[in-house]
PDB file of N, CA and C in Angstrom:
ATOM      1  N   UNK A   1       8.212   2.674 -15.127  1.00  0.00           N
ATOM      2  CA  UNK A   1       8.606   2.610 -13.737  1.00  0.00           C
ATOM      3  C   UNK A   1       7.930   3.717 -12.929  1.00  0.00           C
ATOM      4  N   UNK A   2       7.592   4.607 -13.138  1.00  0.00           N
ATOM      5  CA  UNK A   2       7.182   5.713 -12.597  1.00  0.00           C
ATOM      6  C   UNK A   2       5.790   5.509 -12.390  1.00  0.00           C
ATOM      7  N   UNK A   3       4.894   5.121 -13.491  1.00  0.00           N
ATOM      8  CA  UNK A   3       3.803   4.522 -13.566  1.00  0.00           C
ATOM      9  C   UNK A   3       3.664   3.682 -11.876  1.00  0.00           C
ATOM     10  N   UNK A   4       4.304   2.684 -12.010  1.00  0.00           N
ATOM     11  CA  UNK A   4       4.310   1.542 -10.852  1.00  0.00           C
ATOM     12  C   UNK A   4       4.431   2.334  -9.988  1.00  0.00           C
ATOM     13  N   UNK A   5       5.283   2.936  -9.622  1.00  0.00           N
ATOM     14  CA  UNK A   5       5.693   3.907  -8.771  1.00  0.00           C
ATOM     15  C   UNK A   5       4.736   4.733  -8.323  1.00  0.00           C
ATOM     16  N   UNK A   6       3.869   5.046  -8.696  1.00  0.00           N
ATOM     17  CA  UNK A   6       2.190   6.744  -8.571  1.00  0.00           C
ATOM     18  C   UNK A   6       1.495   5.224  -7.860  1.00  0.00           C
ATOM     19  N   UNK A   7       1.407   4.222  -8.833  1.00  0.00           N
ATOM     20  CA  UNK A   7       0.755   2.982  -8.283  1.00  0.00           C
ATOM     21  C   UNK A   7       0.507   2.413  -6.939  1.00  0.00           C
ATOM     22  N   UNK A   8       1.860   2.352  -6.809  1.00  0.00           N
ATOM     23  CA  UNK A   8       2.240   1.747  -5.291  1.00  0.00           C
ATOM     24  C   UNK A   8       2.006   2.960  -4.433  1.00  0.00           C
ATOM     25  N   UNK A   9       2.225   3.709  -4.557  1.00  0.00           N
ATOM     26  CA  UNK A   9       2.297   4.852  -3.417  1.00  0.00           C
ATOM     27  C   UNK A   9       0.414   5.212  -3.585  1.00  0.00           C
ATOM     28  N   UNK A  10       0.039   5.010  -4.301  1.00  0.00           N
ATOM     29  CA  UNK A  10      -1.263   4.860  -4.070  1.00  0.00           C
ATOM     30  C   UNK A  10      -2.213   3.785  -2.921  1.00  0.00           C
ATOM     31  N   UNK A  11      -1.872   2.305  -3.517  1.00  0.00           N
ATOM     32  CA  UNK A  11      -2.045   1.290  -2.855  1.00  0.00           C
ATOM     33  C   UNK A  11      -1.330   1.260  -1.242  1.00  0.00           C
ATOM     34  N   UNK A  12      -0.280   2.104  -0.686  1.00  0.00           N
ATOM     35  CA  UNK A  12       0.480   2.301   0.486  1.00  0.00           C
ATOM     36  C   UNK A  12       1.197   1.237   0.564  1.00  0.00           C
ATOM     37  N   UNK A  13       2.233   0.853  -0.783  1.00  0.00           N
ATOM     38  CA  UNK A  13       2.776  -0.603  -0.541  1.00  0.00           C
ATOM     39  C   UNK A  13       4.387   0.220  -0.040  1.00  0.00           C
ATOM     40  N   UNK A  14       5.095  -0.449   0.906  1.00  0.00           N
ATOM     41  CA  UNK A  14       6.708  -0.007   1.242  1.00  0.00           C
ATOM     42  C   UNK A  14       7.077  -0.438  -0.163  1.00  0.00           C
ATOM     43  N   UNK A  15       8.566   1.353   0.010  1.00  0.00           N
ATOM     44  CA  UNK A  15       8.456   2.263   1.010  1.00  0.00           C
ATOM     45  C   UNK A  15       7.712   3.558   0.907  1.00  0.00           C
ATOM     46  N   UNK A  16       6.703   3.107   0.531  1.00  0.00           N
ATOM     47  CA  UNK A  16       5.458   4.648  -0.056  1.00  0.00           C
ATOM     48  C   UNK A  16       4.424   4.254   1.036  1.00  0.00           C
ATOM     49  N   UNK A  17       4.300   3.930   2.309  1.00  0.00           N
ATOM     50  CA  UNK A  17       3.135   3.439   3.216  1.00  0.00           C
ATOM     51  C   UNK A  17       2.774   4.772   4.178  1.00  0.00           C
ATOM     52  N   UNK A  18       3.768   5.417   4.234  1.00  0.00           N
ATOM     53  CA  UNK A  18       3.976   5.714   5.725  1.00  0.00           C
ATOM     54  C   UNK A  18       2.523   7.245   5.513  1.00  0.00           C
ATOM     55  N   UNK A  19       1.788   7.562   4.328  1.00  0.00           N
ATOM     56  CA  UNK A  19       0.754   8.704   4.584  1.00  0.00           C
ATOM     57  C   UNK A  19      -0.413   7.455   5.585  1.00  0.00           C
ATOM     58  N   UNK A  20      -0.489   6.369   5.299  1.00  0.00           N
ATOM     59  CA  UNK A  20      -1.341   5.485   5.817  1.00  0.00           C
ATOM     60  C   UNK A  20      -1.911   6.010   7.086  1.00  0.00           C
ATOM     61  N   UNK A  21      -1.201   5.435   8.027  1.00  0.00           N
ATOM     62  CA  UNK A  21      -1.878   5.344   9.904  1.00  0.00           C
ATOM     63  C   UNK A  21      -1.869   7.167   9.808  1.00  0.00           C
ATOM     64  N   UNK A  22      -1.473   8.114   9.180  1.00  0.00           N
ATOM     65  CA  UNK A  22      -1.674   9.489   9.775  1.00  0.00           C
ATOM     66  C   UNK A  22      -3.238   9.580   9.173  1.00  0.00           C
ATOM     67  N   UNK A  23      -3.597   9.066   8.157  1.00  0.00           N
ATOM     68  CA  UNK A  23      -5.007   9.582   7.567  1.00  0.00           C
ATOM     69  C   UNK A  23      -5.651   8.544   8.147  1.00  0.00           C
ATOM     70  N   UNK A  24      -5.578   7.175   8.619  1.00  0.00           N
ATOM     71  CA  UNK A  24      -6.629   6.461   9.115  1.00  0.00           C
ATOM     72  C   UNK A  24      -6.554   6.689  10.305  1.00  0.00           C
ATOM     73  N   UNK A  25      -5.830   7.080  11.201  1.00  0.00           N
ATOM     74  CA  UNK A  25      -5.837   7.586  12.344  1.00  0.00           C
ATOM     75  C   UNK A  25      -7.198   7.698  13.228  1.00  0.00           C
ATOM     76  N   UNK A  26      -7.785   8.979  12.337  1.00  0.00           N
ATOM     77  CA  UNK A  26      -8.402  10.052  13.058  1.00  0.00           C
ATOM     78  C   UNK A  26      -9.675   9.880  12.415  1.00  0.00           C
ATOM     79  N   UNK A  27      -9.883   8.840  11.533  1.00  0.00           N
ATOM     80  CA  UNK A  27     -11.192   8.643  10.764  1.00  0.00           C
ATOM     81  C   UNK A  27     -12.426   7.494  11.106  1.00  0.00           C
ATOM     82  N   UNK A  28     -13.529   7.561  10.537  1.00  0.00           N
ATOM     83  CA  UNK A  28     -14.698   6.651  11.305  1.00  0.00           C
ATOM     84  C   UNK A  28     -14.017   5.145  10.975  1.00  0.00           C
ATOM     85  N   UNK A  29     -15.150   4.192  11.451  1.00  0.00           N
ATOM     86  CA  UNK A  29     -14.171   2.879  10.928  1.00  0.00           C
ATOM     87  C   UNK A  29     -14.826   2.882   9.635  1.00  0.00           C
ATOM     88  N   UNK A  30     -15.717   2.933   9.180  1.00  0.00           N
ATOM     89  CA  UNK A  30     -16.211   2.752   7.801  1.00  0.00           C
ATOM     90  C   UNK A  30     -15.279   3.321   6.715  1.00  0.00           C
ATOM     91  N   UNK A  31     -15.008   4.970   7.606  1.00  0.00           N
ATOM     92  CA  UNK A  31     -14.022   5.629   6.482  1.00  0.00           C
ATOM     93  C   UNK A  31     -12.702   4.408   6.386  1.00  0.00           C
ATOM     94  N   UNK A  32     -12.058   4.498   7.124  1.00  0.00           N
ATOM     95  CA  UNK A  32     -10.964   3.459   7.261  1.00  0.00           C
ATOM     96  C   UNK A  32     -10.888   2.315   6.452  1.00  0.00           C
ATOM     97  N   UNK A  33     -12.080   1.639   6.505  1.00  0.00           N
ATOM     98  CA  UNK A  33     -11.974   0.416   6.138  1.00  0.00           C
ATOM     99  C   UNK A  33     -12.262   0.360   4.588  1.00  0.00           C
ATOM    100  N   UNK A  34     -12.662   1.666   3.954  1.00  0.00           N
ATOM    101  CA  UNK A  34     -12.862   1.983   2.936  1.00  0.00           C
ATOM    102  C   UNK A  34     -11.573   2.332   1.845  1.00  0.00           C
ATOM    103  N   UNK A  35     -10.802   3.170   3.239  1.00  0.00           N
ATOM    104  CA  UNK A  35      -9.266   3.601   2.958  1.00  0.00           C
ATOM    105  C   UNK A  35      -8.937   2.231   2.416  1.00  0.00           C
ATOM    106  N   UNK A  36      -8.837   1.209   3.384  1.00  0.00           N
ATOM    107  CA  UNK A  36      -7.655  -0.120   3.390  1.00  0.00           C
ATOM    108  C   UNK A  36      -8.564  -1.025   2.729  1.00  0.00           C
ATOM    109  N   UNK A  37      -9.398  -0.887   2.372  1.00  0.00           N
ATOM    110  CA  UNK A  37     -10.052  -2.364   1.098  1.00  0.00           C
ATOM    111  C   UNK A  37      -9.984  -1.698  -0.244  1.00  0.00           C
ATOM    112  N   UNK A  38     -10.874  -1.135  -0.355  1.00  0.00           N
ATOM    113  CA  UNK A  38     -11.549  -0.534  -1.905  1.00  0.00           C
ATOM    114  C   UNK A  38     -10.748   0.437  -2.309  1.00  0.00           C
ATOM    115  N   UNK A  39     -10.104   1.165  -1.892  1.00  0.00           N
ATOM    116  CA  UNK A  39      -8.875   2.213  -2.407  1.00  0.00           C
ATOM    117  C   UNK A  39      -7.692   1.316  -2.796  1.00  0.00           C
ATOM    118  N   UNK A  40      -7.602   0.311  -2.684  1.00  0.00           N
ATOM    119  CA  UNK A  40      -6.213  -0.611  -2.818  1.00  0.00           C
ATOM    120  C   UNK A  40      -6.598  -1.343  -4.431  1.00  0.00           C
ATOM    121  N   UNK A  41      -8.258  -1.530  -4.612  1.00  0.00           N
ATOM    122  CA  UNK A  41      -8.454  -2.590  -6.008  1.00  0.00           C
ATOM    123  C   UNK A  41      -8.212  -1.829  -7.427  1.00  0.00           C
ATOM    124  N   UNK A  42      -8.605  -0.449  -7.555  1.00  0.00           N
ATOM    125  CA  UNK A  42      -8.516   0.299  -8.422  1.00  0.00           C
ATOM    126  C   UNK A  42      -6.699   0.437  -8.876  1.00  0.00           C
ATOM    127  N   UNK A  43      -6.022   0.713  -8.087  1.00  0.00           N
ATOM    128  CA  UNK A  43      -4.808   0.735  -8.073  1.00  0.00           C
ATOM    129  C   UNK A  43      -3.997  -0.529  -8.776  1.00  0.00           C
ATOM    130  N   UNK A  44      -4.306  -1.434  -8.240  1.00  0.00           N
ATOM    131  CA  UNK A  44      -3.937  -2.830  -8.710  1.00  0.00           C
ATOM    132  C   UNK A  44      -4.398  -3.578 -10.092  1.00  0.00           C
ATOM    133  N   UNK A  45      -5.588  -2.905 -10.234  1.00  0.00           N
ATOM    134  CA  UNK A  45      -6.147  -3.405 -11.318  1.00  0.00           C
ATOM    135  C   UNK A  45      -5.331  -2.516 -12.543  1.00  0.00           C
ATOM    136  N   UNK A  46      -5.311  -1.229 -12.357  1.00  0.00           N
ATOM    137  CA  UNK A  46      -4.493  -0.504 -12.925  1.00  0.00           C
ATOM    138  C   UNK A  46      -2.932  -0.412 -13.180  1.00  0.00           C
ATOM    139  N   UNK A  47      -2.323  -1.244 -12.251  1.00  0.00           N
ATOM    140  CA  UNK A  47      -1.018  -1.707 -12.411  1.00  0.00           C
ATOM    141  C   UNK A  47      -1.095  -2.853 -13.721  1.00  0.00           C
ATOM    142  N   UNK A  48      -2.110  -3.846 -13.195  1.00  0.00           N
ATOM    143  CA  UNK A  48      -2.004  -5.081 -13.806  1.00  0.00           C
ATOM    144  C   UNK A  48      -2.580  -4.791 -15.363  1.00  0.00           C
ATOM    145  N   UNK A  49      -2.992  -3.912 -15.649  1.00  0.00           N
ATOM    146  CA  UNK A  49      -3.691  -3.628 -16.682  1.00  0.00           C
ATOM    147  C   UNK A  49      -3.121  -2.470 -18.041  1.00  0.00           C
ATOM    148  N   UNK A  50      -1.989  -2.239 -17.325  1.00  0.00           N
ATOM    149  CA  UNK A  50      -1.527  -1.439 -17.767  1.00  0.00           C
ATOM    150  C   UNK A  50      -0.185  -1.677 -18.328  1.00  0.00           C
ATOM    151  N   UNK A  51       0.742  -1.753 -17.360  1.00  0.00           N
ATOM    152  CA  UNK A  51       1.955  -2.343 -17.752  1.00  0.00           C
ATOM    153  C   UNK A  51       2.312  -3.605 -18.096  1.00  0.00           C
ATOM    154  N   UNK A  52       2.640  -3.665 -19.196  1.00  0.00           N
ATOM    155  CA  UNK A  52       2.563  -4.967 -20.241  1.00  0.00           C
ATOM    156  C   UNK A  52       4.220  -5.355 -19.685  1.00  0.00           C
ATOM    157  N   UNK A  53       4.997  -4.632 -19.610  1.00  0.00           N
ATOM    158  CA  UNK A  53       5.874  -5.001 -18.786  1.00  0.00           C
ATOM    159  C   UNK A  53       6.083  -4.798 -17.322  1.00  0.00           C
ATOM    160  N   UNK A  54       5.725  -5.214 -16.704  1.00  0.00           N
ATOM    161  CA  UNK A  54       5.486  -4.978 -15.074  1.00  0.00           C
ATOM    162  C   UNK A  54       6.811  -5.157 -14.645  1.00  0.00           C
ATOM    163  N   UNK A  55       7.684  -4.322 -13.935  1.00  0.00           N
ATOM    164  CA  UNK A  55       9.022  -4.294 -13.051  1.00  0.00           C
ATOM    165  C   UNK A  55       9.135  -5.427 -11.888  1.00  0.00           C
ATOM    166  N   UNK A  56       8.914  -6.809 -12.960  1.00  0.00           N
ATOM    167  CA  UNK A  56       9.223  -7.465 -11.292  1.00  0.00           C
ATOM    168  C   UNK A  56       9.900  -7.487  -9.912  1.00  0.00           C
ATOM    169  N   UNK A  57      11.221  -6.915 -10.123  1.00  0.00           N
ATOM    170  CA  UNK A  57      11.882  -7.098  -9.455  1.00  0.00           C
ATOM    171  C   UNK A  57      11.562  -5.753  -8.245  1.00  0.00           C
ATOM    172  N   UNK A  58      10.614  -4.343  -9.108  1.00  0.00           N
ATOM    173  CA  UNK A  58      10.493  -3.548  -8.252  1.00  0.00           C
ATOM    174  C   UNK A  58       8.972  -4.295  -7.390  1.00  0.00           C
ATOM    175  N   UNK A  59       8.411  -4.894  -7.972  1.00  0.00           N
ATOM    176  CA  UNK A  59       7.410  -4.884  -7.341  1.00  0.00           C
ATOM    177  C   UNK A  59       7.853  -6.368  -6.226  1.00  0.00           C
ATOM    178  N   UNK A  60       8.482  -7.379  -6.348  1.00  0.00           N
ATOM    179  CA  UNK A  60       9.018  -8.202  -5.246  1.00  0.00           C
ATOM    180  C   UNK A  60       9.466  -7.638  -4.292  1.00  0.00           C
ATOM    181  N   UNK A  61      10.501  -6.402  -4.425  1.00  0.00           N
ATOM    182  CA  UNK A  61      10.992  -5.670  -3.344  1.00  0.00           C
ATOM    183  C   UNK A  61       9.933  -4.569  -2.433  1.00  0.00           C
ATOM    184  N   UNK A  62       9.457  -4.206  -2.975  1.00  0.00           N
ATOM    185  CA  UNK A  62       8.198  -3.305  -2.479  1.00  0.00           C
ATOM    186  C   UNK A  62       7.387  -4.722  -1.660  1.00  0.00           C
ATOM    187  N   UNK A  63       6.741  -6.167  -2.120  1.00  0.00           N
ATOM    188  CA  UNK A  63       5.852  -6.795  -1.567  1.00  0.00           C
ATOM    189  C   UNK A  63       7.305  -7.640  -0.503  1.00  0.00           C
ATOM    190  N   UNK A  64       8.237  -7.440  -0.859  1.00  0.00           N
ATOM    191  CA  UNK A  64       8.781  -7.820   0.505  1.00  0.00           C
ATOM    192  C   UNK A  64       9.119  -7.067   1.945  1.00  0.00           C
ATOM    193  N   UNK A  65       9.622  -5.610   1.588  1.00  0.00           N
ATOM    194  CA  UNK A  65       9.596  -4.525   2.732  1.00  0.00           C
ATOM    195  C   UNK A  65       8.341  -4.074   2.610  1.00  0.00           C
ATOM    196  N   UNK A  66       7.127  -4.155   2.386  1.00  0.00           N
ATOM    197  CA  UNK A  66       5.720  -4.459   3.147  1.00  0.00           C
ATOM    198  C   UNK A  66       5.365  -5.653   3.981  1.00  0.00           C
ATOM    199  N   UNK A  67       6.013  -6.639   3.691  1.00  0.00           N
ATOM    200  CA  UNK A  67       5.828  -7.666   5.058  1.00  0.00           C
ATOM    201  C   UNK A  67       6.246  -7.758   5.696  1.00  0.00           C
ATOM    202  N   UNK A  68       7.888  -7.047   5.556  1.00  0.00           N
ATOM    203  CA  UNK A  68       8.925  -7.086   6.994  1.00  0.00           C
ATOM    204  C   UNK A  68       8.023  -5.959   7.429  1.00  0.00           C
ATOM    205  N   UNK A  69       8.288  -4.696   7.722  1.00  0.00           N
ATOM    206  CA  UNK A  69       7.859  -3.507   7.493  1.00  0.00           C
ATOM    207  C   UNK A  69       6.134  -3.952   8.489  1.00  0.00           C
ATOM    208  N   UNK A  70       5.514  -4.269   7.702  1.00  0.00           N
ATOM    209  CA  UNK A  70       4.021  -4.170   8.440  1.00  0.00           C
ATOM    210  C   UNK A  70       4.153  -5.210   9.568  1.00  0.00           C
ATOM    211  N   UNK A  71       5.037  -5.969   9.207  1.00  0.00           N
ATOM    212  CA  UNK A  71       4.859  -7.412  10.811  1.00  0.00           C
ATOM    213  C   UNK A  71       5.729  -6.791  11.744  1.00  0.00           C
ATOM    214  N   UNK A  72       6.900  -6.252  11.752  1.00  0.00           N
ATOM    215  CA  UNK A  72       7.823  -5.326  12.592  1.00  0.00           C
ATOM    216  C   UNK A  72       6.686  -4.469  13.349  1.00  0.00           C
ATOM    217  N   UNK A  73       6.147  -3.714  12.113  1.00  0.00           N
ATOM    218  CA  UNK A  73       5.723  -2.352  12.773  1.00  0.00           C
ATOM    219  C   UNK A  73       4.231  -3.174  13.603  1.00  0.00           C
ATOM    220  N   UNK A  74       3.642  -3.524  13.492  1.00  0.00           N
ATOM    221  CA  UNK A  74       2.702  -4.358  14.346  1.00  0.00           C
ATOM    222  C   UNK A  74       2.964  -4.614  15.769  1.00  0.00           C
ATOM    223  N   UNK A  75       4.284  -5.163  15.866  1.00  0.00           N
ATOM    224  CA  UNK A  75       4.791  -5.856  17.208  1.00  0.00           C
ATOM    225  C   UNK A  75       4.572  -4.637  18.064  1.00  0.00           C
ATOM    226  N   UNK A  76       4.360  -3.515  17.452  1.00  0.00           N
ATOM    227  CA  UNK A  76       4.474  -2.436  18.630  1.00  0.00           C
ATOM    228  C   UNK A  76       3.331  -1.445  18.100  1.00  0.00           C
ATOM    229  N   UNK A  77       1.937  -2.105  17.893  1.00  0.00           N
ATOM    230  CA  UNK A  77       1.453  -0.986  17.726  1.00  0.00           C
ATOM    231  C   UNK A  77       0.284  -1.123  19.314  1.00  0.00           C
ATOM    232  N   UNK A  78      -0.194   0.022  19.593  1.00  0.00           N
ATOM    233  CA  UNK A  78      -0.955   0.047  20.852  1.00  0.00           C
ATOM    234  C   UNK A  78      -2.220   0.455  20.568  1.00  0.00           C
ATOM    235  N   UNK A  79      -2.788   0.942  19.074  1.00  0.00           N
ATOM    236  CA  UNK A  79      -3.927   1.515  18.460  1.00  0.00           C
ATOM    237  C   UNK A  79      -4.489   0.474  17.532  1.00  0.00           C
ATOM    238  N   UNK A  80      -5.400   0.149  17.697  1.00  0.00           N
ATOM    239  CA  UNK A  80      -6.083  -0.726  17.070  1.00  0.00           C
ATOM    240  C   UNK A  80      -7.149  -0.150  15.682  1.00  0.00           C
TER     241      UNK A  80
END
């Protein structure tokens, strides 16, 4: 569990997201887009590759308060 846990908060999945918009903030778009694509596959691959028992139920709850969570927080963002 802890494993998953370093995991997710890696990948910025809720409720481990929130270092996200402070570090992409202020960065080029290349950096950014580097942040939010290719920093996310290593992570995942490493979840999936690793834990032979994967915490479903933590990881449903995490991929569900990332979609409330990111579509909420959207409705009001003014920074593109």
């Amino acid at each position: 569990t802890i494993i998953t846990l370093a995991l997710m908060m890696k990948m910025a999945a809720a409720p481990f997201h929130f270092w996200l918009p402070e570090v992409s903030q202020g960065t080029t778009t290349m950096t950014t887009l580097t942040i939010l694509t290719w920093q996310k596959i290593a992570p995942l691959t490493i979840l999936l590759n690793t834990n032979n028992k994967i915490n479903t139920p933590l990881i449903l709850l995490s991929a569900t308060l990332s979609i409330i969570i990111g579509g909420l927080g959207g409705l009001n963002q003014t920074q593109l």
